[in-house]
C-alpha atoms as a PDB file:
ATOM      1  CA  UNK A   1       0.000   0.000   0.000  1.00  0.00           C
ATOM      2  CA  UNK A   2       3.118   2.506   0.457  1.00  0.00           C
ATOM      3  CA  UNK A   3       3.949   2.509  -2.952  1.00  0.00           C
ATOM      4  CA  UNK A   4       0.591   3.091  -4.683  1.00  0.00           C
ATOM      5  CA  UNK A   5       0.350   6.269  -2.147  1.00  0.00           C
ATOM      6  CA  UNK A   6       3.587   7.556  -2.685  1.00  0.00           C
ATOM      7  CA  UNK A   7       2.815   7.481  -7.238  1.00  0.00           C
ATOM      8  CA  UNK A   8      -0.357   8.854  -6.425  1.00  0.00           C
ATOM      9  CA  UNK A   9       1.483  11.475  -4.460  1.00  0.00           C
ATOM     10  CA  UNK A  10       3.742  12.120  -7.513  1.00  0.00           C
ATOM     11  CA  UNK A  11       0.806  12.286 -10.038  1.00  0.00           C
ATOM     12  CA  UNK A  12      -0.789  15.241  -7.674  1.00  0.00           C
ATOM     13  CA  UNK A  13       2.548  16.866  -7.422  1.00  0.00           C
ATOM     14  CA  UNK A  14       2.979  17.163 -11.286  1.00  0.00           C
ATOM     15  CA  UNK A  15      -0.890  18.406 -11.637  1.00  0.00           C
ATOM     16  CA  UNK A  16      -1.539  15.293 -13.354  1.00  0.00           C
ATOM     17  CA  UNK A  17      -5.482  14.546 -13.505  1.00  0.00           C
ATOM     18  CA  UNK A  18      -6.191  10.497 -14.029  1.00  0.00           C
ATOM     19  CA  UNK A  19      -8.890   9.980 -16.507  1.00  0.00           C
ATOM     20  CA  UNK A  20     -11.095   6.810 -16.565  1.00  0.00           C
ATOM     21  CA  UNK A  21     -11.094   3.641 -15.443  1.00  0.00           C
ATOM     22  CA  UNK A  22      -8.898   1.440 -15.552  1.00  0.00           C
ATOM     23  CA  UNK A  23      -9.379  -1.061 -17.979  1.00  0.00           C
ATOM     24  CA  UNK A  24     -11.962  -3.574 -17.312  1.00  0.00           C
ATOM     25  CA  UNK A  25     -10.713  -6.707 -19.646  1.00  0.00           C
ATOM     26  CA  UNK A  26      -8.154  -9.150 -18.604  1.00  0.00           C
ATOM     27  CA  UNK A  27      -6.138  -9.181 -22.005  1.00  0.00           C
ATOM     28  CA  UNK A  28      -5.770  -5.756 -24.300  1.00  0.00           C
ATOM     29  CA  UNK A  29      -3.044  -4.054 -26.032  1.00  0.00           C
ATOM     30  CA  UNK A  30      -2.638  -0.299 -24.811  1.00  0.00           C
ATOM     31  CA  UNK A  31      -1.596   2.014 -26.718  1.00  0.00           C
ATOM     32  CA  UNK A  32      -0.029   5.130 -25.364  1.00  0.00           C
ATOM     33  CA  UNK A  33       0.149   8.105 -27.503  1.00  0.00           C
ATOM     34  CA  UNK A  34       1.354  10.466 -28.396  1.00  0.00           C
ATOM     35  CA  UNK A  35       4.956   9.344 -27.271  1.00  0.00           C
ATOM     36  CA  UNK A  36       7.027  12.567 -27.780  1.00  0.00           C
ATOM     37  CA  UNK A  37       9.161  12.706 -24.467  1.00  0.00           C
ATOM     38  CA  UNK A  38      11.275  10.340 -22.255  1.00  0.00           C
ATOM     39  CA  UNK A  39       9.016  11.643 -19.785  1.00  0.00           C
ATOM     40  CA  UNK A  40       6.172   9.643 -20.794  1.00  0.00           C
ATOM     41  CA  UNK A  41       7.640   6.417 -19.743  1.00  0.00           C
ATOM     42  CA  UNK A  42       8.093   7.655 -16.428  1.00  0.00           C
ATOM     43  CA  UNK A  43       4.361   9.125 -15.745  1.00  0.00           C
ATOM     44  CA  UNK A  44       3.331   5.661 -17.095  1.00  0.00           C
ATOM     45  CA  UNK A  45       5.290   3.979 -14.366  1.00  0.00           C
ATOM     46  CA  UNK A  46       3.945   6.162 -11.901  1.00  0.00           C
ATOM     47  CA  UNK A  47       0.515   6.374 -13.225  1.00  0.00           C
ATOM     48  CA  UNK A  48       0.792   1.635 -13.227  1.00  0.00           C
ATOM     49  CA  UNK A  49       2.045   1.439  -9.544  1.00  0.00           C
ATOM     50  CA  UNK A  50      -0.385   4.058  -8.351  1.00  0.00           C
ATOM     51  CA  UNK A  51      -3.503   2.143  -9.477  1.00  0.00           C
ATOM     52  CA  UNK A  52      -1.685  -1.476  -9.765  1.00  0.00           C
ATOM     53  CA  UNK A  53      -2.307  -2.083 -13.165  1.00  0.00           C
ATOM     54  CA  UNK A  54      -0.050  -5.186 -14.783  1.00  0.00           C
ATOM     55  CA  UNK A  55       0.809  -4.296 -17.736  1.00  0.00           C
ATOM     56  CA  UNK A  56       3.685  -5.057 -19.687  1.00  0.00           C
ATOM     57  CA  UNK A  57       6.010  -3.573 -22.199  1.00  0.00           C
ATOM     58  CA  UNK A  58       8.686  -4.082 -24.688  1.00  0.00           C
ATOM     59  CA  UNK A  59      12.463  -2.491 -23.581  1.00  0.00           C
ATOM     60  CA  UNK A  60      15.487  -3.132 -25.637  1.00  0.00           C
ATOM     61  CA  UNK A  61      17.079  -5.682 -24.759  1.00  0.00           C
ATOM     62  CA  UNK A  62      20.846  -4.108 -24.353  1.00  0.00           C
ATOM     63  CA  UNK A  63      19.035  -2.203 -20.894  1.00  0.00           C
ATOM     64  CA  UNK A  64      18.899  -5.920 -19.192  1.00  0.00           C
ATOM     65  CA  UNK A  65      22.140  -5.924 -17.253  1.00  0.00           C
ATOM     66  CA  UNK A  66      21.994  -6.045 -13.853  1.00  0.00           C
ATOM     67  CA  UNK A  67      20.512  -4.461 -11.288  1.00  0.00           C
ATOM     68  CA  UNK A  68      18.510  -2.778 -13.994  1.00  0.00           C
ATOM     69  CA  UNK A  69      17.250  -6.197 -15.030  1.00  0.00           C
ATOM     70  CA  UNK A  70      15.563  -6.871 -11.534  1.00  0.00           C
ATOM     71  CA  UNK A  71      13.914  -3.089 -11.491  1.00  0.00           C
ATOM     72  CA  UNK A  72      12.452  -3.535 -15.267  1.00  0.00           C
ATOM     73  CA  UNK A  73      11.399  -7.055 -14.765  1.00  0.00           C
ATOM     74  CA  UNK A  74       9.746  -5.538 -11.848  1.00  0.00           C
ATOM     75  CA  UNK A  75       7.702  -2.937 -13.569  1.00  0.00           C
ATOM     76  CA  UNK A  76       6.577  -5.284 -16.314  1.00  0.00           C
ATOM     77  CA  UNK A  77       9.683  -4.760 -18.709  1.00  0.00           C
ATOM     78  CA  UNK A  78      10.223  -7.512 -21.328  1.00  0.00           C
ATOM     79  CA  UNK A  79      12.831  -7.551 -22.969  1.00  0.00           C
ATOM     80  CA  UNK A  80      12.902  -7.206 -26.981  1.00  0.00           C
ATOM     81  CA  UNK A  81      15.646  -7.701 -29.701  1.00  0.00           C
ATOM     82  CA  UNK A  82      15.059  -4.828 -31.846  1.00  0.00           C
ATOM     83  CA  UNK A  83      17.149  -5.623 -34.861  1.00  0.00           C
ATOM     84  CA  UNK A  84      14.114  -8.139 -36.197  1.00  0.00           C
ATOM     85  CA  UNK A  85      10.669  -5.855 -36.067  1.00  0.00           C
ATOM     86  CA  UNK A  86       9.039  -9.375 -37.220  1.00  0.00           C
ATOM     87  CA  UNK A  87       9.493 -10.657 -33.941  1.00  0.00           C
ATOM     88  CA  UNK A  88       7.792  -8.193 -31.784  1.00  0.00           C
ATOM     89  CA  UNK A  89       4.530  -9.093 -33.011  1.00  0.00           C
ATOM     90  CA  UNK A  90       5.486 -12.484 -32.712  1.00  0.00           C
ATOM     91  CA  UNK A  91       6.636 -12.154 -28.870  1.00  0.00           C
ATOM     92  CA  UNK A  92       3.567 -10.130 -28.050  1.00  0.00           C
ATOM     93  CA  UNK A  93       0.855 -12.379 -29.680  1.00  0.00           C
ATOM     94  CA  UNK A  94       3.046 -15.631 -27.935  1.00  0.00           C
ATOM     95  CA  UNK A  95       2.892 -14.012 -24.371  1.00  0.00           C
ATOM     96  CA  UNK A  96      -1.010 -13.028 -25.225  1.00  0.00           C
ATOM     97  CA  UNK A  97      -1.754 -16.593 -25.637  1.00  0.00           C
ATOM     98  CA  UNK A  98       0.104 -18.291 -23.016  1.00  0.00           C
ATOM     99  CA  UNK A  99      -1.293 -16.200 -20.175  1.00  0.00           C
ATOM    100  CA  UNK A 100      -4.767 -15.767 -18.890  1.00  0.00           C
ATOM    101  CA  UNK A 101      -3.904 -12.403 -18.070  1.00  0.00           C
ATOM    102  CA  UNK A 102      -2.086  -9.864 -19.993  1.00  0.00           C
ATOM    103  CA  UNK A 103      -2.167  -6.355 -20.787  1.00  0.00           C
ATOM    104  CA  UNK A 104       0.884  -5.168 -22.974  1.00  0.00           C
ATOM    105  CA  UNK A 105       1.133  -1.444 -23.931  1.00  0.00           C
ATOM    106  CA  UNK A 106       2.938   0.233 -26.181  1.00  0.00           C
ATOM    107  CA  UNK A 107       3.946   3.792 -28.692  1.00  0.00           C
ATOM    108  CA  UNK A 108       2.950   2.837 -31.848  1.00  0.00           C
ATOM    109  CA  UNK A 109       4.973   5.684 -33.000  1.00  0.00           C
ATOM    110  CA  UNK A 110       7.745   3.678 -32.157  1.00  0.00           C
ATOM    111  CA  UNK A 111      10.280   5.858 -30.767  1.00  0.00           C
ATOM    112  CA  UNK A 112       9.768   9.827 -29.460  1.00  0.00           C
ATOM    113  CA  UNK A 113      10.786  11.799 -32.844  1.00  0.00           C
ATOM    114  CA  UNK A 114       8.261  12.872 -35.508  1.00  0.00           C
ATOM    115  CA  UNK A 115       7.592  10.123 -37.889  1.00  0.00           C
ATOM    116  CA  UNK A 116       5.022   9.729 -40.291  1.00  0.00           C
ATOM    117  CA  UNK A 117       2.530   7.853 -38.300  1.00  0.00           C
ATOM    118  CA  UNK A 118       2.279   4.933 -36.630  1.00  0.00           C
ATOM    119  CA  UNK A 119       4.030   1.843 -36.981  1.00  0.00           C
ATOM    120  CA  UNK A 120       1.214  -1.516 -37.709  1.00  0.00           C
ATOM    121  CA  UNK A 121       2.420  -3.387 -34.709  1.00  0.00           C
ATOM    122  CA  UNK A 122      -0.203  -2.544 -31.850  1.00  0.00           C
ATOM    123  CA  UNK A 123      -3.146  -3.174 -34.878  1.00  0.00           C
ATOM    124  CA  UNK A 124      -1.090  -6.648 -35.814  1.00  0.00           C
ATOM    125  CA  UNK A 125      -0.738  -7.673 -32.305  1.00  0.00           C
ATOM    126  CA  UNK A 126      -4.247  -7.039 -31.532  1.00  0.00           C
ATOM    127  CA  UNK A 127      -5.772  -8.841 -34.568  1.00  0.00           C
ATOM    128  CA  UNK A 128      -3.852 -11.806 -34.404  1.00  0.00           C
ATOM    129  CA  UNK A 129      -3.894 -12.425 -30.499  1.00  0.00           C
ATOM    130  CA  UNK A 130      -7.768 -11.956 -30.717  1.00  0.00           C
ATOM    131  CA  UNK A 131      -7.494  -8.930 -28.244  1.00  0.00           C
ATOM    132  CA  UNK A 132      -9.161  -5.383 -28.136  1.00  0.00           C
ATOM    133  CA  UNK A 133      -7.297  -2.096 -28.199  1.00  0.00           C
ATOM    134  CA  UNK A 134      -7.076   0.138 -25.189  1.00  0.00           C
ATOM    135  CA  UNK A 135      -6.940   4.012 -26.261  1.00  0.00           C
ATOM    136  CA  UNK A 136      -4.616   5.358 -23.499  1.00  0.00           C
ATOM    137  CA  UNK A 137      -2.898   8.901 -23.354  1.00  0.00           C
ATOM    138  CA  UNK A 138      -0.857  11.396 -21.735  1.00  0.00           C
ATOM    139  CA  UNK A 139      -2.638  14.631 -22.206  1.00  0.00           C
ATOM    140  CA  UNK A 140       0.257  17.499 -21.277  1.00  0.00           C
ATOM    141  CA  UNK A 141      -1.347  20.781 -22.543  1.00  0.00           C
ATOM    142  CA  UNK A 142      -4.560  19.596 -20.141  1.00  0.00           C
ATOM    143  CA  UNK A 143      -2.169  17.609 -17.471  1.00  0.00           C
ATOM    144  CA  UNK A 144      -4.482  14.367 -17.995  1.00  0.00           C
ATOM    145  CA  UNK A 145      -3.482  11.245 -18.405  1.00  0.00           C
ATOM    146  CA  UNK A 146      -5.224   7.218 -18.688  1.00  0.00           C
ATOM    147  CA  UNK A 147      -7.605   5.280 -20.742  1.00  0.00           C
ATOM    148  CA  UNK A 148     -10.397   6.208 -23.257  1.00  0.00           C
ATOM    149  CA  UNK A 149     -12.500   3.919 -24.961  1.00  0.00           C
ATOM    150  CA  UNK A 150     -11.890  -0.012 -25.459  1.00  0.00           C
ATOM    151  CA  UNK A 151     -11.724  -1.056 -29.221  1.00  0.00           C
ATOM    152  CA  UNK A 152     -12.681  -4.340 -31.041  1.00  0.00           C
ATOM    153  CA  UNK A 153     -11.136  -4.388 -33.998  1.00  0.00           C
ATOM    154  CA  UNK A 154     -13.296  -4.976 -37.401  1.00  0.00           C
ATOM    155  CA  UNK A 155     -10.040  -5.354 -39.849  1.00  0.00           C
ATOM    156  CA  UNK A 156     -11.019  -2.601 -41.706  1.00  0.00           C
ATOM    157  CA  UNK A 157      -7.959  -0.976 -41.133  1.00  0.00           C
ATOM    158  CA  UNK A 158      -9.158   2.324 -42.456  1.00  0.00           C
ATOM    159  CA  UNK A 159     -12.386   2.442 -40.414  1.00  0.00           C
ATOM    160  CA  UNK A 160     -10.791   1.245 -37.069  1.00  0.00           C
ATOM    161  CA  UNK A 161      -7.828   4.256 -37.305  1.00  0.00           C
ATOM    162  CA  UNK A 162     -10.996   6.948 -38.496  1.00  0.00           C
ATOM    163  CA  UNK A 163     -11.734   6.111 -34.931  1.00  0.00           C
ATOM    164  CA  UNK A 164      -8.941   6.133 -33.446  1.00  0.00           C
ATOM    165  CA  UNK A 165      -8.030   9.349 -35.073  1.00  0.00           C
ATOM    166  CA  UNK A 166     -11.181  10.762 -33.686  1.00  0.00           C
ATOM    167  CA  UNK A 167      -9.923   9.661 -29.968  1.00  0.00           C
ATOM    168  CA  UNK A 168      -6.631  11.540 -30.000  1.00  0.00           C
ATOM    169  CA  UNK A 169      -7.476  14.559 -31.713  1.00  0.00           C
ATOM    170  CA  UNK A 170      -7.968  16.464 -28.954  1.00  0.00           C
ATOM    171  CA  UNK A 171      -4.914  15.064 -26.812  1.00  0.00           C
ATOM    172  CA  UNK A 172      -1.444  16.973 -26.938  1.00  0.00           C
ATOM    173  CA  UNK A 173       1.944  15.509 -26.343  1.00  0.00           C
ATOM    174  CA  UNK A 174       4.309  16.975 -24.674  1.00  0.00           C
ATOM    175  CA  UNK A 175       6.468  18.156 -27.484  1.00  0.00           C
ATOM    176  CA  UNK A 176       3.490  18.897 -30.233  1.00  0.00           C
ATOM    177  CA  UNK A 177       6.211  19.455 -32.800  1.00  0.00           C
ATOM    178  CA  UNK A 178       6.863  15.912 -32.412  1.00  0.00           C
ATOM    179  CA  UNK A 179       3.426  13.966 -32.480  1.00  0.00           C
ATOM    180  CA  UNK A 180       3.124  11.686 -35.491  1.00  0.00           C
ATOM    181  CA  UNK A 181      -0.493  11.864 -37.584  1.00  0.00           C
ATOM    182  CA  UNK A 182      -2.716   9.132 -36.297  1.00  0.00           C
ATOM    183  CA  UNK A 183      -2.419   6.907 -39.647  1.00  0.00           C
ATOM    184  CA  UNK A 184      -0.875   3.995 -40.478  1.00  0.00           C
ATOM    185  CA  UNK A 185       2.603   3.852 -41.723  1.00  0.00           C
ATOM    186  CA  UNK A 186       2.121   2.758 -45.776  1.00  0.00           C
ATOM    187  CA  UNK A 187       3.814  -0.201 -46.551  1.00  0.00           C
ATOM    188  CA  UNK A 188       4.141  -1.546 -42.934  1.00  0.00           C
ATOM    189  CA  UNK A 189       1.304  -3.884 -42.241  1.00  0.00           C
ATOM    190  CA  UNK A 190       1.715  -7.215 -43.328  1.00  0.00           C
ATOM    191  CA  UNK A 191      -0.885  -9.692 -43.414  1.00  0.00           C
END
């Protein structure tokens, strides 16, 4: 109980204002967006421990050495080769059907720069694991932060990211220079 008290301590102190529940299903993929600072990974750390969500997420593998292996696995860390992209979506869906429970989030942007828009992997691990998508968000212009709406996916790609599009509109990152368009990258899903 100390630790959940002292994140929710640090969300008040940074004016942070949680939005939503938390979600309600026992297997999702979350995406957080828009990804646009280093900071974002930490207010998502605090944000899990004060409300004791599970989820887990990819880190390069390179930042397992110890002790920083013990802290990561820890926080839900697991760790990813990132020279193959084909295996992340392999990994994810693996881990999604030999658990029960499992919530994995993730950037589709893929890393905090301005890209084009978003990388397939959160739609491909969703599809083919059978799971919906979690809309979550770190809101810095209003200092909110959590979950929107929970998505089933139809596989009309075009239709399912009109509403996702829709969802983050309105949410700023904290470097706006930097947040990608909410589309898919062309050339980047493979089915």
């Amino acid at each position: 109980m100390f630790w959940p008290r002292v994140a929710k301590f640090l969300l008040w102190l940074g004016r942070w204002t949680p939005v939503g529940p938390t979600p309600g299903v026992r297997k999702a993929v979350i995406v957080g967006a828009p990804h646009t600072s280093n900071w974002d990974g930490y207010w998502l750390l605090v944000y899990k421990v004060a409300y004791g969500i599970d989820v887990k997420f990819f880190v390069k593998k390179q930042m397992f050495w110890f002790p920083m292996s013990v802290l990561l696995n820890g926080m839900g860390g697991v760790p990813l080769d990132r020279r193959d992209s084909r295996s992340a979506v392999k990994q994810a869906v693996t881990a999604f059907n030999e658990n029960d429970d499992y919530l994995f989030g993730l950037a589709p942007e893929g890393t905090r720069s301005k890209t084009k828009g978003w990388k397939s992997g959160f739609y491909r691990i969703a599809e083919e694991a059978g799971v919906p998508i979690v809309l979550g968000f770190f809101d810095y212009p209003k200092k909110r932060l959590g979950f929107g709406p929970i998505m089933t996916l139809t596989g009309d790609v075009e239709a399912d990211m009109t509403i996702i599009r829709s969802f983050y509109e309105s949410v700023g990152g904290h470097t706006q220079a930097k947040t990608a368009p909410v589309q898919m990258l062309r050339g980047k899903r493979r089915t």
